[in-house]
Structure formats: C-alpha cells, structure tokens
N, C-alpha and C. Protein backbone atom coordinates (compact mmCIF):
# COMPACT_ATOMS: atom_id res chain seq x y z
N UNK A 1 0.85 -1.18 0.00
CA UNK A 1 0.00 0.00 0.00
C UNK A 1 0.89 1.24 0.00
N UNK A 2 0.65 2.57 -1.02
CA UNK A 2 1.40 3.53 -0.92
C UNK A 2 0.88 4.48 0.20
N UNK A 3 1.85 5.22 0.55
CA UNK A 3 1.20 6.68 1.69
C UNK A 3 1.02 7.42 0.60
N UNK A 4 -0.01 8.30 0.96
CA UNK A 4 -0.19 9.31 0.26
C UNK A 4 0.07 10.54 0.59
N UNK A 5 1.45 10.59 1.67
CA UNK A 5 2.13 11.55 1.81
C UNK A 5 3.57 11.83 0.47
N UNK A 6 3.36 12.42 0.47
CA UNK A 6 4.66 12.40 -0.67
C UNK A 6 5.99 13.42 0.15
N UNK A 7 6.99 13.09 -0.05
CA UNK A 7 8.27 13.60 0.77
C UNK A 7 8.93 14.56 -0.91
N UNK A 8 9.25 15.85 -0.43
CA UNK A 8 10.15 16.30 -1.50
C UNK A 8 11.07 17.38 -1.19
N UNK A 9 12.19 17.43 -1.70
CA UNK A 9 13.50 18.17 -1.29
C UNK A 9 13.50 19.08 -1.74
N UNK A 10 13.57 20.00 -0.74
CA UNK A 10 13.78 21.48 -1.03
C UNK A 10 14.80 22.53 -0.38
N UNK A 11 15.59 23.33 -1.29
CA UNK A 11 16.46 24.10 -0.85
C UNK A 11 15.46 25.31 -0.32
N UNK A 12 15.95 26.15 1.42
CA UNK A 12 15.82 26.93 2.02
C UNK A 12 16.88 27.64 2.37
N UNK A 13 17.09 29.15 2.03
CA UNK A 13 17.96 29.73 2.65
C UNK A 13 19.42 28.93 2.87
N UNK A 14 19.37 28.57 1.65
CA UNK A 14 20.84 27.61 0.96
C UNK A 14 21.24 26.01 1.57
N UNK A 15 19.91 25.93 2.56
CA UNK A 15 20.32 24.30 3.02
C UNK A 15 19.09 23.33 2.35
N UNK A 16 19.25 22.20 2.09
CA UNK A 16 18.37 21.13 1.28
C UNK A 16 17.84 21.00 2.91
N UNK A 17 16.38 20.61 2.46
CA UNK A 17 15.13 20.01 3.67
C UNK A 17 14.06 19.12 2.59
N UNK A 18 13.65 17.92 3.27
CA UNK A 18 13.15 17.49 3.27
C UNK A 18 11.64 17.92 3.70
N UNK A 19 10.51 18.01 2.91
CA UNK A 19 9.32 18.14 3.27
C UNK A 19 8.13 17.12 2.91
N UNK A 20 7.27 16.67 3.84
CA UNK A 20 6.47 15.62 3.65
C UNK A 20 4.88 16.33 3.86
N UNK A 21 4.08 16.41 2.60
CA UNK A 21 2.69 16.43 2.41
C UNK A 21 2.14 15.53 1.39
N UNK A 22 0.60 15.79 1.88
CA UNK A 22 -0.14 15.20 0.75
C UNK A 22 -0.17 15.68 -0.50
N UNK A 23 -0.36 14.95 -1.28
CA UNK A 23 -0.63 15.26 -3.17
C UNK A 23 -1.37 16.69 -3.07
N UNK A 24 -2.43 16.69 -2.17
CA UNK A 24 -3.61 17.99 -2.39
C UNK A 24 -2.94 19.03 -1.81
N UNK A 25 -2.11 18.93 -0.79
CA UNK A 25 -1.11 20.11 -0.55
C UNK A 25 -0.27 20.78 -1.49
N UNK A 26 0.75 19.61 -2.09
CA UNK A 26 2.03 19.94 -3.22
C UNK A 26 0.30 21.01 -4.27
N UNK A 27 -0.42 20.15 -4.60
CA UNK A 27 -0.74 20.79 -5.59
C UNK A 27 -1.66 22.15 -5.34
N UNK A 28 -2.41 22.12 -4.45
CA UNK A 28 -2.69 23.62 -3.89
C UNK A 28 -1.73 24.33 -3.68
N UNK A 29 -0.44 24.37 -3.36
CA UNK A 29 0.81 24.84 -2.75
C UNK A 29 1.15 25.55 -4.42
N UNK A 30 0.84 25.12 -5.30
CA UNK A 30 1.44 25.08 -6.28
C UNK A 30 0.56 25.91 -7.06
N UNK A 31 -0.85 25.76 -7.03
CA UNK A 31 -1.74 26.57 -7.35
C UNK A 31 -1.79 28.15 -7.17
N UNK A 32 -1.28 27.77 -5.72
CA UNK A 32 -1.53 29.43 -5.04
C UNK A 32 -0.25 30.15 -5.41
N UNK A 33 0.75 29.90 -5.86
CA UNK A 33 2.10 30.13 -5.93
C UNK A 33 1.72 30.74 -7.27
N UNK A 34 0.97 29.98 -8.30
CA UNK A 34 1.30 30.34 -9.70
C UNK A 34 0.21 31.89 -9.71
N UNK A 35 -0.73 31.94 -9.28
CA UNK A 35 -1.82 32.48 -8.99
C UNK A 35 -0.74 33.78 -8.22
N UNK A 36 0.00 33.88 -7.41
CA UNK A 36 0.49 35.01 -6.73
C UNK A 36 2.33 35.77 -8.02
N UNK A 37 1.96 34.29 -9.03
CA UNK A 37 3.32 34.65 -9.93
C UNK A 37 4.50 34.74 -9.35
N UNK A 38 4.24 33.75 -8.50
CA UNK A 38 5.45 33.39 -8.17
C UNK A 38 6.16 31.81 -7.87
N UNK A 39 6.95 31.53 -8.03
CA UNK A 39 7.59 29.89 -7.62
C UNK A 39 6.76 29.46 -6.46
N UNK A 40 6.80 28.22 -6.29
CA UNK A 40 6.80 27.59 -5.63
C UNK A 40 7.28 27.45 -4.43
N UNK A 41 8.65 27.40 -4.58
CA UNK A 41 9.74 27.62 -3.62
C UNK A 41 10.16 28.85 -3.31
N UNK A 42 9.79 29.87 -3.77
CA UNK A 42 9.75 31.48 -3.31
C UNK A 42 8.31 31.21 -1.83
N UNK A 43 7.44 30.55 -2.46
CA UNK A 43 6.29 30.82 -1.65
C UNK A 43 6.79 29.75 -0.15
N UNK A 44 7.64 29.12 -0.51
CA UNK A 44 7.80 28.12 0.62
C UNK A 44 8.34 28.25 1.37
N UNK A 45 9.68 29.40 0.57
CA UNK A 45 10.58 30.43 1.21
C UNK A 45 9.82 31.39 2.62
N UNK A 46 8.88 31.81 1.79
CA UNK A 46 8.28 32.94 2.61
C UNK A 46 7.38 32.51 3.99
N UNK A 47 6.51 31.36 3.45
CA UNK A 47 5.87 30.62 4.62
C UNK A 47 6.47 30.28 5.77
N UNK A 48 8.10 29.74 5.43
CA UNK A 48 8.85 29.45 6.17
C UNK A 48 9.76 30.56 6.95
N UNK A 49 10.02 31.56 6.51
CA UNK A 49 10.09 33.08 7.25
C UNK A 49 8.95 33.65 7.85
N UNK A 50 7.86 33.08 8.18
CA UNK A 50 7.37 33.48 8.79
C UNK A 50 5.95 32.89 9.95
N UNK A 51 7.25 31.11 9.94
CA UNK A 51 6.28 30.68 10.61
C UNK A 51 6.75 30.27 11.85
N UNK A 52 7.52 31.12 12.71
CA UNK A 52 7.70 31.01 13.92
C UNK A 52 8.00 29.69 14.19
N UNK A 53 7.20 29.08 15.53
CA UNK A 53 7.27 28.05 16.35
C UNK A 53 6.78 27.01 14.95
N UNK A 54 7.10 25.42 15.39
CA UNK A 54 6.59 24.42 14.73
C UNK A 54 6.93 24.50 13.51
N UNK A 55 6.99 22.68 12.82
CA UNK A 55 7.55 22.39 11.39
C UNK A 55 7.42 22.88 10.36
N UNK A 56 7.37 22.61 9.23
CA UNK A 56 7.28 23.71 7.98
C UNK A 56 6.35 22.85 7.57
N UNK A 57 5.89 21.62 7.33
CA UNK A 57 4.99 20.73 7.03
C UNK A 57 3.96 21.24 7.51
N UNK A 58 3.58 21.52 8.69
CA UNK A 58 1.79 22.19 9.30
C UNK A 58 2.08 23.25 8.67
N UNK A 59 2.99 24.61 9.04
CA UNK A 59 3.25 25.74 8.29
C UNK A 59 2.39 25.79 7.13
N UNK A 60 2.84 24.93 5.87
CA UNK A 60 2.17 25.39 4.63
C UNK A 60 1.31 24.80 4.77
N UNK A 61 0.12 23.54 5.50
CA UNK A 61 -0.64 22.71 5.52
C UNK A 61 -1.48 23.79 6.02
N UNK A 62 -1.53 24.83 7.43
CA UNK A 62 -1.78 26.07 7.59
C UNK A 62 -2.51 27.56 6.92
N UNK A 63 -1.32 27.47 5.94
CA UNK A 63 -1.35 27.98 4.84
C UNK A 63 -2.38 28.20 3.90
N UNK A 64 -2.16 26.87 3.27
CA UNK A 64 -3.16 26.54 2.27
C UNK A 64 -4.63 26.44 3.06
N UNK A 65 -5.10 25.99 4.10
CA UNK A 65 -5.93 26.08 4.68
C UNK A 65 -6.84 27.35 4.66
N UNK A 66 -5.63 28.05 5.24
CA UNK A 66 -6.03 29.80 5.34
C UNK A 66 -6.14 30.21 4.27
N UNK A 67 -5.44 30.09 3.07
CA UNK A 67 -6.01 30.95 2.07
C UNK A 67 -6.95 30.30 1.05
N UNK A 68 -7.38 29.11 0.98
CA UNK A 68 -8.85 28.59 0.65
C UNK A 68 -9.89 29.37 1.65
N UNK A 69 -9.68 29.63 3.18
CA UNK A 69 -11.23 29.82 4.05
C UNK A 69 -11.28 31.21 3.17
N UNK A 70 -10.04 32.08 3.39
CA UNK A 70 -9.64 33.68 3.26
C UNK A 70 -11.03 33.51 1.50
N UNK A 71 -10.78 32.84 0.72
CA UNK A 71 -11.69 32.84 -0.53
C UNK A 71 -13.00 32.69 -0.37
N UNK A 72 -13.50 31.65 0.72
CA UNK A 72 -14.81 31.93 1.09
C UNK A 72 -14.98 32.83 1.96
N UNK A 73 -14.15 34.03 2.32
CA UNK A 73 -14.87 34.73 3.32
C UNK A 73 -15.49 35.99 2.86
N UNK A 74 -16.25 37.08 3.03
CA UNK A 74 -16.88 37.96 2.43
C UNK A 74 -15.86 38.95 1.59
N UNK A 75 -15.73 39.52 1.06
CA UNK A 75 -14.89 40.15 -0.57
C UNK A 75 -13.94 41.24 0.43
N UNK A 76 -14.52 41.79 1.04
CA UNK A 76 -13.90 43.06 2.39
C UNK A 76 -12.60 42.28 3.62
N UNK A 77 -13.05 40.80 3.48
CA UNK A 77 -12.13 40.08 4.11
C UNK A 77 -11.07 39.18 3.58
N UNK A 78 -11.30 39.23 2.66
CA UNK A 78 -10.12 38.63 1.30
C UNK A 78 -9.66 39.85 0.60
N UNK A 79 -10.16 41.04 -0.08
CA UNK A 79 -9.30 41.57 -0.14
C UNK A 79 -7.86 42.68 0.70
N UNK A 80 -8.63 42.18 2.01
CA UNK A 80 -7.38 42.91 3.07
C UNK A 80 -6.25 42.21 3.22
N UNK A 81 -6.51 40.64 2.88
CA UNK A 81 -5.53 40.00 3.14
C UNK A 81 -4.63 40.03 1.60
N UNK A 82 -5.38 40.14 0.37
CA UNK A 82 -4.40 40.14 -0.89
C UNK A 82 -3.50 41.37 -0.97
N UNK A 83 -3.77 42.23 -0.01
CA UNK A 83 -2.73 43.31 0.02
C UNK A 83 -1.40 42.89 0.17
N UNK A 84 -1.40 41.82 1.81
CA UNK A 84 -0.35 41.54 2.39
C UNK A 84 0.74 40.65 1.46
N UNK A 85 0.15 40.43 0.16
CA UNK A 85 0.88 39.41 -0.60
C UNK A 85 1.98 40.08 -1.63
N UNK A 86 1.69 41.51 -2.04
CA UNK A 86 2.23 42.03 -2.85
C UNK A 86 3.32 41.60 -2.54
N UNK A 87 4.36 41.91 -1.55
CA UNK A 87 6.16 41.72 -1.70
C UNK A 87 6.34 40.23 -2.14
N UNK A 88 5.56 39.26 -2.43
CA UNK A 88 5.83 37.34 -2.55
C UNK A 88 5.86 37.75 -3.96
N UNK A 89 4.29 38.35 -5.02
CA UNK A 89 4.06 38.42 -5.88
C UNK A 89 5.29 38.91 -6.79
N UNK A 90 5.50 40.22 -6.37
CA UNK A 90 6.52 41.32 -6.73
C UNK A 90 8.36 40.38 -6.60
N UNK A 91 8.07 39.38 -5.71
CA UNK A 91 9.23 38.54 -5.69
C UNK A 91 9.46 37.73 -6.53
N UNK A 92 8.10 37.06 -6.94
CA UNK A 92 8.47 35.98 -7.62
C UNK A 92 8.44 36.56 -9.38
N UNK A 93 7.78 37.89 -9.57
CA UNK A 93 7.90 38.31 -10.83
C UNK A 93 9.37 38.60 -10.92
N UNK A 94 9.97 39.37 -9.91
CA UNK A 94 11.69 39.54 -10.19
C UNK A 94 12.34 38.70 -10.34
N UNK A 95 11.53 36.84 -10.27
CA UNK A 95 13.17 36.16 -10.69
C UNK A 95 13.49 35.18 -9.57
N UNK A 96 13.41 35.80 -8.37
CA UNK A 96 14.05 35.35 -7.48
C UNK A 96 13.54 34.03 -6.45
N UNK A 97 14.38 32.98 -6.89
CA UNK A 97 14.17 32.08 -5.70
C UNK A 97 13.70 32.17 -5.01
N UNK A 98 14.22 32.91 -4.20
CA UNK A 98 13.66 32.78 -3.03
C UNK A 98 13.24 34.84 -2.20
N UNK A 99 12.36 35.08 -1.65
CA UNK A 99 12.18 36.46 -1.15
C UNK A 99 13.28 36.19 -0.52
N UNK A 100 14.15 37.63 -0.05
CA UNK A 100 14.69 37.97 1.11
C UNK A 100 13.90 38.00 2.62
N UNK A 101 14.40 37.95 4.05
CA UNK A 101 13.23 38.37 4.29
C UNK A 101 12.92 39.68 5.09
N UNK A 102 13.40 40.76 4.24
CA UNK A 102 12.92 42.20 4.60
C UNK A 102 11.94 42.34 3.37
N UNK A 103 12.14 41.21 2.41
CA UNK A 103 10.56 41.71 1.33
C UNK A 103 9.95 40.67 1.64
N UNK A 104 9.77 40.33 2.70
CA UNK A 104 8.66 39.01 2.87
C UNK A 104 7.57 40.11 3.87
N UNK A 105 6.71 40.13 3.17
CA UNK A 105 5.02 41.18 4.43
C UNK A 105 4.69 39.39 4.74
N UNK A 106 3.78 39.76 5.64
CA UNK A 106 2.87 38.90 6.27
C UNK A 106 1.93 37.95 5.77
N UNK A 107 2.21 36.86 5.41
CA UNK A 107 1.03 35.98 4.29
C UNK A 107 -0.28 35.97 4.40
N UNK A 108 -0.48 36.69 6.54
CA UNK A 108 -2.37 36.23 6.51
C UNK A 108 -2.61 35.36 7.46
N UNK A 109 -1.14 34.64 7.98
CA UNK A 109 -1.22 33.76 8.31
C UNK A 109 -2.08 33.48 10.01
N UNK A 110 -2.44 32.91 10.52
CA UNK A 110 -3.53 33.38 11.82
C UNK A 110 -2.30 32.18 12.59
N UNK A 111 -2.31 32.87 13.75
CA UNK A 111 -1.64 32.47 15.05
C UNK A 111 -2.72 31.23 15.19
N UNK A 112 -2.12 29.90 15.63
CA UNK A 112 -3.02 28.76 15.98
C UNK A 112 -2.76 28.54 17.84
N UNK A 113 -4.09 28.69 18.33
CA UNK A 113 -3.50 28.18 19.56
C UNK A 113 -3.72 26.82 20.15
C-alpha cells in the first residue's frame, strides 16, 4: 500500500530540507504560488520566514488552509488579506528564488492556539 504523503527536497535559505505532504497540498501549494506569480519555492521560502514556532509541514498545511477559508470569506475580508501578498508576488515576478526576508510582508497567516 502507498502513503499518500509524498516527501520532496527542497532548498531553504541555501540548506536542502526534506518536506512531507499530501498530493492535495504539493498541488494547492502550487496553485496558489502560480496564482500570486510566483515559484513555488519562493512561496515556501516565505511561509517558512514566517512561521515562527513548529515544522514547515503544518506551516504550509496552515497555509493553504487559510487561504482557501480567506476565498470563502466575504470580498472586504479577502481583499485585506491580498494586500499583504504584494512583496511574494513582486518577488516571484523579479526572478528570485527565493524572497529575502525584509521583502517578505505577512502571508495572513492566523496564530493557531
């Protein structure tokens, strides 16, 4: 029987990591990335600058969570949060791997307690 976690290697801030999600993650992860025009790994970059405490695996699992509800929530509450995205967007149109993170703003992301 296969897991349907899938494991894939990714360079951060110049060191290789290992990350383990589901198929519907990689590919939402991937969705929202192209949608903000930017990499993948720019966006994974950034999630990961700015996710404090705990793994990078919940981090973007988090993530993606939040910005699917952020789409169903009323138009006044999604677009406050597409503000916070400009410096990812604006990153990943320049090219760059990965944001720095003095151009990384805030993804949206909600404190879990």
């Amino acid at each position: 029987m296969t897991s349907p976690v899938i494991k894939r290697s990714i360079m951060l801030a110049g060191h290789k990591t290992s990350v383990s999600l589901e198929d519907a993650f990689w590919q939402s992860l991937k969705e929202i990335a192209h949608g903000r025009d930017m990499s993948g790994s720019a966006l994974i970059a950034a999630i990961d600058a700015q996710r404090g405490d705990g793994n990078l695996s919940s981090a973007i699992r988090l993530f993606v969570l939040d910005h699917y509800r952020s789409r169903a929530e009323p138009p006044t509450a999604a677009g406050a949060r597409e503000g916070d995205s400009k410096a990812l967007r604006e990153a990943g149109a320049a090219g760059r791997a990965s944001p720095e993170p003095d151009d990384v703003k805030p993804l949206g992301l909600r404190k879990w307690a």
